[in-house]
C-alpha atoms as a PDB file:
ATOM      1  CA  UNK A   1       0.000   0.000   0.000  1.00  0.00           C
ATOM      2  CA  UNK A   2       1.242   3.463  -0.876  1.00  0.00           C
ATOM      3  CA  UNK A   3       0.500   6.268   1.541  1.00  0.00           C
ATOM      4  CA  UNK A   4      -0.701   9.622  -0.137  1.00  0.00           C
ATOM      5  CA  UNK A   5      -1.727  12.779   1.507  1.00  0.00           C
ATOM      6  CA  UNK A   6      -4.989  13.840   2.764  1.00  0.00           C
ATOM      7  CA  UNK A   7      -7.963  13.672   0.693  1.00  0.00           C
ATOM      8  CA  UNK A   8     -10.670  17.236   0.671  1.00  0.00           C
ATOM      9  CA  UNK A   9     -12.253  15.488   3.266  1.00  0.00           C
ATOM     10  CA  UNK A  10      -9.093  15.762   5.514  1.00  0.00           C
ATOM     11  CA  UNK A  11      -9.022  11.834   5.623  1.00  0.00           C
ATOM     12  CA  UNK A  12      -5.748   9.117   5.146  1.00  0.00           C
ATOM     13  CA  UNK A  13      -5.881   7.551   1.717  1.00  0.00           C
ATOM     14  CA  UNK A  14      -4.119   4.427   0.882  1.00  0.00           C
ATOM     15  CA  UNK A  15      -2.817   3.208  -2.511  1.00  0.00           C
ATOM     16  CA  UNK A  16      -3.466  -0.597  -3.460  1.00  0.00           C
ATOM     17  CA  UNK A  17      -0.664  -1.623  -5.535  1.00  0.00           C
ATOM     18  CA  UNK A  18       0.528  -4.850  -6.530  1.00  0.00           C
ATOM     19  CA  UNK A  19       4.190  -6.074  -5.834  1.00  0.00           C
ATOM     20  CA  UNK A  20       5.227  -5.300  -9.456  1.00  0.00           C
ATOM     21  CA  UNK A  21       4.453  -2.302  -9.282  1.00  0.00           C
ATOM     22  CA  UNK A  22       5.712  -1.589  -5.758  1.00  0.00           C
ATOM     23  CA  UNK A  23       9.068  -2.502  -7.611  1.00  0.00           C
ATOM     24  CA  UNK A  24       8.786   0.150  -9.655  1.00  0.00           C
ATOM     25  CA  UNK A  25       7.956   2.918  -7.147  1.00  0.00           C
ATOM     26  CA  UNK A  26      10.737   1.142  -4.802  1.00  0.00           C
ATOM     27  CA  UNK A  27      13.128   1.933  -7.855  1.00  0.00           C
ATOM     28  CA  UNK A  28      11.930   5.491  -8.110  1.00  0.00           C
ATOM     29  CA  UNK A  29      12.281   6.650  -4.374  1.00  0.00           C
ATOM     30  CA  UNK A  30      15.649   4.778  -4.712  1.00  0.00           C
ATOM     31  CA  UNK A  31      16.445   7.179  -7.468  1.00  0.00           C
ATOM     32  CA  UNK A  32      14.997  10.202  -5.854  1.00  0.00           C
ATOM     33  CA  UNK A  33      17.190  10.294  -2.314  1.00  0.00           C
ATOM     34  CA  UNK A  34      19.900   9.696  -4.517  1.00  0.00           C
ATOM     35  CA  UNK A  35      21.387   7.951  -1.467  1.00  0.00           C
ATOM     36  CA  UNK A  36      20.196  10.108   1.380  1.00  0.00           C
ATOM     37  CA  UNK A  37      18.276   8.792   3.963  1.00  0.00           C
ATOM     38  CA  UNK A  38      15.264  10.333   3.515  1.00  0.00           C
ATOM     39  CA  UNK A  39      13.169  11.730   0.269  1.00  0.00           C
ATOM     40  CA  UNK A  40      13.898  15.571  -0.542  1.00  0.00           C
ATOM     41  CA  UNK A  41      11.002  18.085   0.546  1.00  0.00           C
ATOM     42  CA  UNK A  42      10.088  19.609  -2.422  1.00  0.00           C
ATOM     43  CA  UNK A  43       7.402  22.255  -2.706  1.00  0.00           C
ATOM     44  CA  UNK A  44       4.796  21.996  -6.081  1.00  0.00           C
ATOM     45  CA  UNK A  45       2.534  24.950  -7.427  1.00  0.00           C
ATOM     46  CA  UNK A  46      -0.774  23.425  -7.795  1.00  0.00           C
ATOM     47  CA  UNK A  47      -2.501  24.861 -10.954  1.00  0.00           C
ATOM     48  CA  UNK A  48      -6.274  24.697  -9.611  1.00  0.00           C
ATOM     49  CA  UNK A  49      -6.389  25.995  -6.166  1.00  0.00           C
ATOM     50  CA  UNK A  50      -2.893  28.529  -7.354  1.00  0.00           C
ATOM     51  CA  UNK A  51      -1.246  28.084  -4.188  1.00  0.00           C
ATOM     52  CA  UNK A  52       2.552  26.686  -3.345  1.00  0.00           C
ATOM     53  CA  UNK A  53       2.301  23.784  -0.933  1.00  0.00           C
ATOM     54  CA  UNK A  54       4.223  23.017   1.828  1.00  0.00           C
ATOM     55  CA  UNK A  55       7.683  21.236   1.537  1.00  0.00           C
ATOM     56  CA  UNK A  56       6.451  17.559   1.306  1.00  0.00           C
ATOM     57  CA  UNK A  57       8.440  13.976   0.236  1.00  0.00           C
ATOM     58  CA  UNK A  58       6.737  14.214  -3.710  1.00  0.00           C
ATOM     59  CA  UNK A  59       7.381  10.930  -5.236  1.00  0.00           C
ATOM     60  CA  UNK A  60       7.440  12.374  -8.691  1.00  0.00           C
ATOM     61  CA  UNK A  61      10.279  15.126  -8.304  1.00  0.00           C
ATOM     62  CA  UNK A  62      13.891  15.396 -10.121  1.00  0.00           C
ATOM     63  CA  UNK A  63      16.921  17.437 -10.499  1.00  0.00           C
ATOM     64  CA  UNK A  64      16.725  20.891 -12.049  1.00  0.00           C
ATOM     65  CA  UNK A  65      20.380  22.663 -11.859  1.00  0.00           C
ATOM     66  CA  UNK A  66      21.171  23.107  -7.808  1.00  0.00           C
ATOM     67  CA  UNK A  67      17.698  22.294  -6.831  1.00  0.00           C
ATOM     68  CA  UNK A  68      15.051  19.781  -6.375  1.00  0.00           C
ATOM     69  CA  UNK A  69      11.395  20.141  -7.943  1.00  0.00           C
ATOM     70  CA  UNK A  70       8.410  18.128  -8.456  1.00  0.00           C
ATOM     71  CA  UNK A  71       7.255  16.885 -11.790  1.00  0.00           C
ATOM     72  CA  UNK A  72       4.052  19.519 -13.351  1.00  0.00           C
ATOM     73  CA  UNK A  73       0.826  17.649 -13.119  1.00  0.00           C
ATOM     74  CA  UNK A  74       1.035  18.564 -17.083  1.00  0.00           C
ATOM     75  CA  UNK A  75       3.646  17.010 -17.795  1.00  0.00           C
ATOM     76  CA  UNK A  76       2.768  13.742 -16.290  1.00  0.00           C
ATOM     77  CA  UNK A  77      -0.340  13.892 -18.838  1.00  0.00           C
ATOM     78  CA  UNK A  78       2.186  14.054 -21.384  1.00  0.00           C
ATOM     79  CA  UNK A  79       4.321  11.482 -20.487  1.00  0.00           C
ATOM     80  CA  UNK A  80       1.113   8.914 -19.713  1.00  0.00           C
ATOM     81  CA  UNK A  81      -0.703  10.210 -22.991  1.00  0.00           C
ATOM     82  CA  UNK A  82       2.864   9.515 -25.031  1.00  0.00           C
ATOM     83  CA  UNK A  83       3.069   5.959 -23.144  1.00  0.00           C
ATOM     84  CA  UNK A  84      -0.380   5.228 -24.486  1.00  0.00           C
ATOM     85  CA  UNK A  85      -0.212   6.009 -28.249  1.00  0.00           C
ATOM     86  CA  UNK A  86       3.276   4.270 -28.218  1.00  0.00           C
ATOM     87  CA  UNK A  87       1.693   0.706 -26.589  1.00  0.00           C
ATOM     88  CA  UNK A  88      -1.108   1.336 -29.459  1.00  0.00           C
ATOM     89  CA  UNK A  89      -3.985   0.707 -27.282  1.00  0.00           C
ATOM     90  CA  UNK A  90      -7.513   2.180 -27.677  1.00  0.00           C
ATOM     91  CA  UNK A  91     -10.672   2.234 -27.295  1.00  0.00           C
ATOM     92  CA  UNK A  92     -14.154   0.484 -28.538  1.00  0.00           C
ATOM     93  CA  UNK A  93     -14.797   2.926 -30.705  1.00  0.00           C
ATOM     94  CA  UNK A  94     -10.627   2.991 -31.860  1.00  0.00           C
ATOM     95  CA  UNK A  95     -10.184   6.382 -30.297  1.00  0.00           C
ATOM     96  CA  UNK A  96      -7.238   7.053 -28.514  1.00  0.00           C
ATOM     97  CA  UNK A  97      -7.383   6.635 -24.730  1.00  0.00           C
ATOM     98  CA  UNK A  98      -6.744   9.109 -22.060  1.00  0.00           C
ATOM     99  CA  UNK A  99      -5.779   8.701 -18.854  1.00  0.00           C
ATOM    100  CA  UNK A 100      -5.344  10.973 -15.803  1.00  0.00           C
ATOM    101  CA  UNK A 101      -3.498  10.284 -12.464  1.00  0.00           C
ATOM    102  CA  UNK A 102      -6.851   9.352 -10.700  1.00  0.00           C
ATOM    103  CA  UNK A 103      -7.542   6.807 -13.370  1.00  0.00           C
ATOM    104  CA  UNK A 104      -4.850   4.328 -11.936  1.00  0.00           C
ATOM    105  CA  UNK A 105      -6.555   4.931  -8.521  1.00  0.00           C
ATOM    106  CA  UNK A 106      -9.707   3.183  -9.854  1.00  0.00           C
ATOM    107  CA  UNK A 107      -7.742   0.350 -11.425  1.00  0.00           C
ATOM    108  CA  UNK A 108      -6.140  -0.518  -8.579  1.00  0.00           C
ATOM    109  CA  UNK A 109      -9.266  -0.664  -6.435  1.00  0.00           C
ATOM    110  CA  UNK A 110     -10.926  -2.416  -9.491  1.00  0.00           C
ATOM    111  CA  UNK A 111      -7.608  -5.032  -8.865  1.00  0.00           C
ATOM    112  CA  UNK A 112      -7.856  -5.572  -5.522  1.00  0.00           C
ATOM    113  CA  UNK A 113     -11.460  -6.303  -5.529  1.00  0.00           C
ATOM    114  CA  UNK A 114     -11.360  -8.696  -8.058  1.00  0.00           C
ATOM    115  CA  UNK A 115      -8.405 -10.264  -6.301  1.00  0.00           C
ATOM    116  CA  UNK A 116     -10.988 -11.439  -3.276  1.00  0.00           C
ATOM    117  CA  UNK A 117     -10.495  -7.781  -1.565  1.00  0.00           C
ATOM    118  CA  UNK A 118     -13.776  -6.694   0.440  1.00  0.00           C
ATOM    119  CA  UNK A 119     -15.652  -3.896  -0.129  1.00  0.00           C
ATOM    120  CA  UNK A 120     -15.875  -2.770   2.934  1.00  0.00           C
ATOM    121  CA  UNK A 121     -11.650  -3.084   3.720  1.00  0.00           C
ATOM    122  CA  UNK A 122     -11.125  -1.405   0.555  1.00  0.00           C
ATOM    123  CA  UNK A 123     -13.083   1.574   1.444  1.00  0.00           C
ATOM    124  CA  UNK A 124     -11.706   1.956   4.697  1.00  0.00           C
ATOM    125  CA  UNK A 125      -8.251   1.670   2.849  1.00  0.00           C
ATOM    126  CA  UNK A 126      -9.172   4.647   0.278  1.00  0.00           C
ATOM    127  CA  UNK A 127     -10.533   6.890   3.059  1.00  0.00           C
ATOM    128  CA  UNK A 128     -14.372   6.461   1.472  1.00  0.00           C
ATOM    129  CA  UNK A 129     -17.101   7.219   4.077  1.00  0.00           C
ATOM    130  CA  UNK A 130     -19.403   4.888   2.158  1.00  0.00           C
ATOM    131  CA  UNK A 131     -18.924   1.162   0.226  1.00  0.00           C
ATOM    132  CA  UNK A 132     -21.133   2.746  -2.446  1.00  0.00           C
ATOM    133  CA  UNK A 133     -18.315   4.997  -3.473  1.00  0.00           C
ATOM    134  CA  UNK A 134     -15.679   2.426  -3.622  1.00  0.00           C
ATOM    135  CA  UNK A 135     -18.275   0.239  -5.908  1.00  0.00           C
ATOM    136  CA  UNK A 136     -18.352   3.639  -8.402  1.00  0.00           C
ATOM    137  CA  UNK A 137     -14.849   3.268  -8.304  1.00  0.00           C
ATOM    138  CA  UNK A 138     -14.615  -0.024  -8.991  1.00  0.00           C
ATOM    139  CA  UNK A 139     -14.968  -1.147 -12.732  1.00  0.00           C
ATOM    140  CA  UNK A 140     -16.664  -4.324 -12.436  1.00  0.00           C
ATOM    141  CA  UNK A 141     -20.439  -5.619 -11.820  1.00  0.00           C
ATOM    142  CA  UNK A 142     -22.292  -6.179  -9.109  1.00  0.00           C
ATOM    143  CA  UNK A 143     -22.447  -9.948  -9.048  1.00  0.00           C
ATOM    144  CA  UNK A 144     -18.516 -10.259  -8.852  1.00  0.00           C
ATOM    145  CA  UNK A 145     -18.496  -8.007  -5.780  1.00  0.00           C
ATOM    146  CA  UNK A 146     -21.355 -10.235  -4.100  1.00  0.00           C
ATOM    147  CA  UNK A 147     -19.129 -13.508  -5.289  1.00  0.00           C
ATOM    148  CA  UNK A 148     -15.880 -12.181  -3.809  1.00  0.00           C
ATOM    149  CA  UNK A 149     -17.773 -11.578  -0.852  1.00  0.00           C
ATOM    150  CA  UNK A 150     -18.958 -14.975  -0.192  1.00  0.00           C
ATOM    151  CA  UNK A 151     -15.889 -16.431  -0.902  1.00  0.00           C
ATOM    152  CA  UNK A 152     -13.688 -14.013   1.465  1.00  0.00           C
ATOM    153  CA  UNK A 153     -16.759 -15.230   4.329  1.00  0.00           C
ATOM    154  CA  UNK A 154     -16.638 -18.455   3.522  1.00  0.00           C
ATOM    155  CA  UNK A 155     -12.848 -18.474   3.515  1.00  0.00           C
ATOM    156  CA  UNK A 156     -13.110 -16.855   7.314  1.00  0.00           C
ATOM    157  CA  UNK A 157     -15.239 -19.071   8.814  1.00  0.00           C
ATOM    158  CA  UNK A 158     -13.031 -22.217   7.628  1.00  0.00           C
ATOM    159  CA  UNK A 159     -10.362 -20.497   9.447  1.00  0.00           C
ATOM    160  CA  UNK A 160     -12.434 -20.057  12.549  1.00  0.00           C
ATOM    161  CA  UNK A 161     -13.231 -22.512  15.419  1.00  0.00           C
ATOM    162  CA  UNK A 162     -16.623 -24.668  14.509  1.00  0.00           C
ATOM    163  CA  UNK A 163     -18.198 -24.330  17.891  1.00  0.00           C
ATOM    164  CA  UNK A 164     -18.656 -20.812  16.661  1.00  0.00           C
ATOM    165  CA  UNK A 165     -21.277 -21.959  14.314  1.00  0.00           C
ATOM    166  CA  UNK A 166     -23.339 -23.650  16.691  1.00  0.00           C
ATOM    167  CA  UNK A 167     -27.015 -23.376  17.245  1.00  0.00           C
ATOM    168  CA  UNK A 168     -27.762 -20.796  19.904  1.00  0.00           C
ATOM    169  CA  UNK A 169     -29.511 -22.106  23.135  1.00  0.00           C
ATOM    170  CA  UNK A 170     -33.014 -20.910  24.396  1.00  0.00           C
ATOM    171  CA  UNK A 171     -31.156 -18.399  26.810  1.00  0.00           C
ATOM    172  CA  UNK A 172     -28.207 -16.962  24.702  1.00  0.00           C
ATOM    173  CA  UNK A 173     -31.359 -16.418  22.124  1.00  0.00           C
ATOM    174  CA  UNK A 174     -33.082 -14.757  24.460  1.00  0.00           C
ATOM    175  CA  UNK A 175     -30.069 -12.404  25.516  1.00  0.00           C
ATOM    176  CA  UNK A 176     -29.755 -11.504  21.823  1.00  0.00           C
ATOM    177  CA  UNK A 177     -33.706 -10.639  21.340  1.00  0.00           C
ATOM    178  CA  UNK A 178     -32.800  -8.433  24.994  1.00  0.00           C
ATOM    179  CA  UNK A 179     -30.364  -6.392  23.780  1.00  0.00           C
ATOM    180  CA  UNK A 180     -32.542  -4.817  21.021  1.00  0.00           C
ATOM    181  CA  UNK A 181     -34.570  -3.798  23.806  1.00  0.00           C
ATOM    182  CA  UNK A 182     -31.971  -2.845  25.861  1.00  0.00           C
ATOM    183  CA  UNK A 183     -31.007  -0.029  22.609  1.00  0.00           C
ATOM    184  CA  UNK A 184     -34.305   1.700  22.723  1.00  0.00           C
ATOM    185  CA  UNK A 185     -33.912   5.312  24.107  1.00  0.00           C
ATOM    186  CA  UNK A 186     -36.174   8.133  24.624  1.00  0.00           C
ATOM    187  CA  UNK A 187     -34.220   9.770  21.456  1.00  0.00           C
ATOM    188  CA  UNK A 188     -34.098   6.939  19.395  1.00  0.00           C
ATOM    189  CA  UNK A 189     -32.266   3.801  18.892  1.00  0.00           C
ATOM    190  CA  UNK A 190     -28.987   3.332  20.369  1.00  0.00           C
ATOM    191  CA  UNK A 191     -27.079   1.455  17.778  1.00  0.00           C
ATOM    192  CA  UNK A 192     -23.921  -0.426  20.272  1.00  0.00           C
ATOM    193  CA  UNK A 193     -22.798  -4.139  19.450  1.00  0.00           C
ATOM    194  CA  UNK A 194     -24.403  -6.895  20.478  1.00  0.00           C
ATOM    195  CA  UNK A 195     -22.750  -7.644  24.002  1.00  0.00           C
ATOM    196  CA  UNK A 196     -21.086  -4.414  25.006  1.00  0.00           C
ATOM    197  CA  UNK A 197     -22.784  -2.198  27.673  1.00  0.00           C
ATOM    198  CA  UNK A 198     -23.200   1.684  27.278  1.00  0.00           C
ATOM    199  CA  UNK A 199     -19.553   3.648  27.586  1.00  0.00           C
ATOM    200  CA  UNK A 200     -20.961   6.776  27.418  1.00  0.00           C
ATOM    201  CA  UNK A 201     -22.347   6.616  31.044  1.00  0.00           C
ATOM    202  CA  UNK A 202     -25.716   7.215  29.001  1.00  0.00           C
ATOM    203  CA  UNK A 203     -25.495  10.478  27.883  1.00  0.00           C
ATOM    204  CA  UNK A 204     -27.217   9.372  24.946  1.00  0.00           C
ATOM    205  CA  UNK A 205     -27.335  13.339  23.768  1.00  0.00           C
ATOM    206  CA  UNK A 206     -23.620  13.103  23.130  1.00  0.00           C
ATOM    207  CA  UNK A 207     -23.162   9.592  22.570  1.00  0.00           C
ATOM    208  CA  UNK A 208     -22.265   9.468  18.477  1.00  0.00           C
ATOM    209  CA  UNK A 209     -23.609   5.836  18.145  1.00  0.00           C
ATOM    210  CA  UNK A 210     -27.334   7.309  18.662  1.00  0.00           C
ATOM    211  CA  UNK A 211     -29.913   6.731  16.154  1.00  0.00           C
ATOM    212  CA  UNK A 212     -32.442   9.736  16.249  1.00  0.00           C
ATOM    213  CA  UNK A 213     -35.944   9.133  15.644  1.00  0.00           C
ATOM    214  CA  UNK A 214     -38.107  12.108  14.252  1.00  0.00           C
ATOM    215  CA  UNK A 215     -40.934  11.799  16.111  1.00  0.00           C
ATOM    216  CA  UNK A 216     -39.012  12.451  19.087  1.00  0.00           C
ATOM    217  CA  UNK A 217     -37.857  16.139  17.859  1.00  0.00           C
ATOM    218  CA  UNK A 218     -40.251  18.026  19.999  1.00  0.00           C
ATOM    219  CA  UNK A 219     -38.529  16.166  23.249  1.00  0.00           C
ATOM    220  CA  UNK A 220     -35.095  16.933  21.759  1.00  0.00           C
ATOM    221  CA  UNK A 221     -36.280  20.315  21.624  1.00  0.00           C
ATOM    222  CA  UNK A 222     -37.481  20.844  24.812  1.00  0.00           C
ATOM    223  CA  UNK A 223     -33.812  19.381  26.061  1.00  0.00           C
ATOM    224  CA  UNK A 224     -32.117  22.094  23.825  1.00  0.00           C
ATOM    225  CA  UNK A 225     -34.206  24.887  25.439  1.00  0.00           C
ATOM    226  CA  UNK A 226     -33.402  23.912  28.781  1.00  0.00           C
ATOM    227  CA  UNK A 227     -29.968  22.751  28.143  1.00  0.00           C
ATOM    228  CA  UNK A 228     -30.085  27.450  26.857  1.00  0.00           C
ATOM    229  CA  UNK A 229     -31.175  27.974  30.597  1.00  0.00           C
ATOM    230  CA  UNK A 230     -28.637  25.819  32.038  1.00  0.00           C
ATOM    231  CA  UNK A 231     -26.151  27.825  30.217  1.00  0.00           C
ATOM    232  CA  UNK A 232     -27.450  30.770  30.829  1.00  0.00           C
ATOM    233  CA  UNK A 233     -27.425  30.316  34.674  1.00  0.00           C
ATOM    234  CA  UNK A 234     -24.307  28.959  34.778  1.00  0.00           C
ATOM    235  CA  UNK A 235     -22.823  32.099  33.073  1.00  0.00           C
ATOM    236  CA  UNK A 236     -24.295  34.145  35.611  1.00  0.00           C
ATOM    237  CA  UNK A 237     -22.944  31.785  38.882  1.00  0.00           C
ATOM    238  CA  UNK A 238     -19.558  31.922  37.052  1.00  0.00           C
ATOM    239  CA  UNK A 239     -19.376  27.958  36.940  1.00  0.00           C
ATOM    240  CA  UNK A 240     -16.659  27.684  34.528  1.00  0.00           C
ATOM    241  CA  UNK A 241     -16.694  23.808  34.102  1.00  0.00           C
ATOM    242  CA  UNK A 242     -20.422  23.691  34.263  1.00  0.00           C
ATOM    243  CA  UNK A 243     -20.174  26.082  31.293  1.00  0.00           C
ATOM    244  CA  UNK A 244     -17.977  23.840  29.072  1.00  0.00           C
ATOM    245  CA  UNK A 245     -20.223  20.355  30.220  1.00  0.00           C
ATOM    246  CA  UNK A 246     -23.354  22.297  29.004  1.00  0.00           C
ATOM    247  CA  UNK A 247     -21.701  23.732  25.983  1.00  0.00           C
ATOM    248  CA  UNK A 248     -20.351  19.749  24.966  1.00  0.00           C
ATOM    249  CA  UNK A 249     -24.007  19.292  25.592  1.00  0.00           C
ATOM    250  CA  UNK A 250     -25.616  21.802  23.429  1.00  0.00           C
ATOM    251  CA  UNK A 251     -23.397  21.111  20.532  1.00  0.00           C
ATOM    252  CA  UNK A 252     -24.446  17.421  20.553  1.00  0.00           C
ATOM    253  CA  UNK A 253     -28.116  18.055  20.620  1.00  0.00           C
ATOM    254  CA  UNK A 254     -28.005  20.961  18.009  1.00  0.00           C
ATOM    255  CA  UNK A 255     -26.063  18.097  15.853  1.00  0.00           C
ATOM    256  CA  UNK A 256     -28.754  15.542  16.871  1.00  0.00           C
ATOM    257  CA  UNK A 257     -31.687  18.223  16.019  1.00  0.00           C
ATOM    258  CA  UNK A 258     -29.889  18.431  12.303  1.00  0.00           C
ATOM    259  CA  UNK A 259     -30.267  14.613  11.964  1.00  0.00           C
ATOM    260  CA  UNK A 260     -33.660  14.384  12.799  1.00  0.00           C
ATOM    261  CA  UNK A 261     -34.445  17.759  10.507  1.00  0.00           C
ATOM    262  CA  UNK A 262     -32.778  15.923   7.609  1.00  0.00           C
ATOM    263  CA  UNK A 263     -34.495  12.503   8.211  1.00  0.00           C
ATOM    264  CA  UNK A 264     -37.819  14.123   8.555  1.00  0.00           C
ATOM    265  CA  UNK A 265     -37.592  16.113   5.564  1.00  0.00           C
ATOM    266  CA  UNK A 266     -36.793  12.763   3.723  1.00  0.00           C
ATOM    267  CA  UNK A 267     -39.302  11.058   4.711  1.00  0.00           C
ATOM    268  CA  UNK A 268     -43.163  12.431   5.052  1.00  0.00           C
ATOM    269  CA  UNK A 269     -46.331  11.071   5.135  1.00  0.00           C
ATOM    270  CA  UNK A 270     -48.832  12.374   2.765  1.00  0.00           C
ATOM    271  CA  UNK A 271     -52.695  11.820   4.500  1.00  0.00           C
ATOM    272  CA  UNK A 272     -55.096  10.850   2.033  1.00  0.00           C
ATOM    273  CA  UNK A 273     -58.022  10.964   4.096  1.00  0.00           C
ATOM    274  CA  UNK A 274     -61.152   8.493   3.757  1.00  0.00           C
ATOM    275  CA  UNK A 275     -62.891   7.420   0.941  1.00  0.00           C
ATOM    276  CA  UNK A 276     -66.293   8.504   0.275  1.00  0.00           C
ATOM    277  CA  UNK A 277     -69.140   6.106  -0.956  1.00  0.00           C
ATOM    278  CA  UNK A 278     -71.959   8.058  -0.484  1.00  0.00           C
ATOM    279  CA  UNK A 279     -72.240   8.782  -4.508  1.00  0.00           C
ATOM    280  CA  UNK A 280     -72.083   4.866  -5.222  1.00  0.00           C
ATOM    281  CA  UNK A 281     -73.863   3.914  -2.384  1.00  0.00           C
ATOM    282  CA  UNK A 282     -75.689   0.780  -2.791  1.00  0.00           C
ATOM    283  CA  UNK A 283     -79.506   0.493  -2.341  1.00  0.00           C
ATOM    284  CA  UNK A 284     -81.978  -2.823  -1.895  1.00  0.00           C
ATOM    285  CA  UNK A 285     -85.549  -2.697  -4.067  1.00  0.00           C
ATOM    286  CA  UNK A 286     -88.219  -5.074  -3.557  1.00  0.00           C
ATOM    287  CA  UNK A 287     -90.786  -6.294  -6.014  1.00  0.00           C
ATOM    288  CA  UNK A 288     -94.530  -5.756  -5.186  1.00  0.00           C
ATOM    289  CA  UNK A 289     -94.529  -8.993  -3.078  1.00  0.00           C
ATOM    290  CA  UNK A 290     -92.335  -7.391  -0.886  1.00  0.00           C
ATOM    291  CA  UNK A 291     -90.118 -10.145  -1.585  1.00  0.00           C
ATOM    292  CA  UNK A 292     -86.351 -11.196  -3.713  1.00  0.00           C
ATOM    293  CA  UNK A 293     -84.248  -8.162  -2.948  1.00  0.00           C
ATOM    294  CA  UNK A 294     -81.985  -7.077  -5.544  1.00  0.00           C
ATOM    295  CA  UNK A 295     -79.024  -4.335  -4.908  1.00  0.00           C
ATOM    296  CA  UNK A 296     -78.931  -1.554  -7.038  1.00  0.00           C
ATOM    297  CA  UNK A 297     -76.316   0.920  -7.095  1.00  0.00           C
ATOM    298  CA  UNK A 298     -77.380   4.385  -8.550  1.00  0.00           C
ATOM    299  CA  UNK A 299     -76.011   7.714  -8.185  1.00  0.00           C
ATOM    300  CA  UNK A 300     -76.806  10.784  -5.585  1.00  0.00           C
ATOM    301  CA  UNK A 301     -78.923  12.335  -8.273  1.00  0.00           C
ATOM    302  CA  UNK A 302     -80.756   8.770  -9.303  1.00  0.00           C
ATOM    303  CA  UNK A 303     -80.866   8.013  -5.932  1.00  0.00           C
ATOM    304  CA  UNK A 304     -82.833  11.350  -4.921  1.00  0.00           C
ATOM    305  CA  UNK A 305     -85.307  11.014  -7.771  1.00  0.00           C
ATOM    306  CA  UNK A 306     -85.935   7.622  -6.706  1.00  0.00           C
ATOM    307  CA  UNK A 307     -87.278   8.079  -3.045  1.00  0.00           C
ATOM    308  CA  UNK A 308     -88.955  11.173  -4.255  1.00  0.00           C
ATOM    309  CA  UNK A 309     -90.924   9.084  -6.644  1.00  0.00           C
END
């Protein structure tokens, strides 16, 4: 795995590579500290945001004259553009294909996941908040993911004891069905692993493992207001750590009010009251015998001219 810096989201990103190509990239830092002990810090002038960054250990860098300096994104377009035409590769259509930096960084997810990676590992290895963003990045269907998935499980469990896979007994099943009970909160749901108690000391307000529900907002509400007076007192009576308990506090519920804004707003119920029959409503006539009933189902207006008649 190759280490890269920080992603917009301020979040460690990891490279998958595969050993021939960590060969390569072995031979280039070898070239780079030209035997030093450490990679020269190098600073690069990034064309979209126009700003100089900070001296950092740039992979692609060389020697210009007395000084070090990184390799213009430009020019690696170049060189990858020139590497292309000369393999004489292209596309369905037999265009010529283009390929940017970030292309190699969804063919090597695209290679690791086919290898047997998980989806879930290699997400946490790019720095993706969600699987379904490593799946975009991956260029393969949805079946293969779903088969390499099964086969990584099934490969674990062989490896693990079999007495894990035993039926449950009447009590340890009735332990499991507790604990969802144990999770329900005045706020919401609290969403802890099966087994572990509460670490938080139940301050479910702050606790980030707390599933909001909706309809509780007007509680949650009525917590934020008085968690206001709180502060406000406090203030006043000079209680310094009070102050920064209740502001903690107040930041978590105002957080926790957001969630349940957003999941209301997402999902509403439309009300489409009751349906009304009395147009269609059915009515019984007899014959003169008074006897064989037969339904007949008229409309207001026939229905009106009828018991006038």
């Amino acid at each position: 795995m190759l280490q890269v810096a920080p992603s917009k989201l301020d979040q460690e990103r990891l490279l998958l590579v595969s050993p021939e190509l960590g060969e390569v990239l072995t031979a280039i830092i070898h070239r780079v500290r030209l035997g030093q002990q450490a990679m020269p810090l190098v600073a690069a002038y990034d064309s979209l945001e126009r700003l100089w960054s900070a001296p950092m250990p740039f992979l692609f860098q060389r020697r210009c004259g007395p000084e070090d300096r990184a390799i213009p994104r430009n020019y690696i377009y170049t060189c990858l553009n020139d590497a292309l035409t000369a393999s004489g590769l292209t596309g369905p259509a037999n265009e010529q294909l283009r390929y940017t930096p970030h292309d190699f960084r969804r063919i090597f997810v695209t290679d690791a996941l086919r290898s047997g990676l998980p989806p879930h590992i290699a997400a946490r290895i790019c720095g993706h908040r969600t699987v379904d963003t490593t799946l975009g990045y991956a260029a393969i269907y949805p079946e293969d993911v779903i088969n390499h998935h099964r086969s990584f499980i099934a490969r674990r469990r062989s490896l693990r004891p079999g007495e894990e896979y035993r039926e449950p007994t009447a009590q340890e099943w009735q332990d499991f069905l507790a604990h969802f009970e144990l999770r329900k909160v005045a706020l919401g749901v609290c969403a802890r692993d099966f087994g572990t108690p509460c670490v938080h000391e139940h301050a479910c307000i702050r606790c980030p493992v707390l599933r909001p529900d909706p309809e509780q907002m007007p509680r949650l509400e009525e917590i934020h207001a008085n968690l206001l007076n709180r502060l406000q007192e406090a203030k006043e009576q000079g209680w310094l750590g009070e102050v920064a308990a209740i502001e903690a506090s107040l930041a978590a519920a105002e957080q926790k009010l957001a969630a349940m804004r957003d999941l209301a707003a997402r999902h509403t119920t439309v009300h489409l009251g009751m349906p009304d029959f009395r147009t269609t409503a059915g009515r019984l006539t007899t014959d003169a015998a008074g006897v064989n009933a037969h339904p007949i189902s008229r409309t207001g207006s026939e229905a009106a001219t009828a018991i006038g008649g």
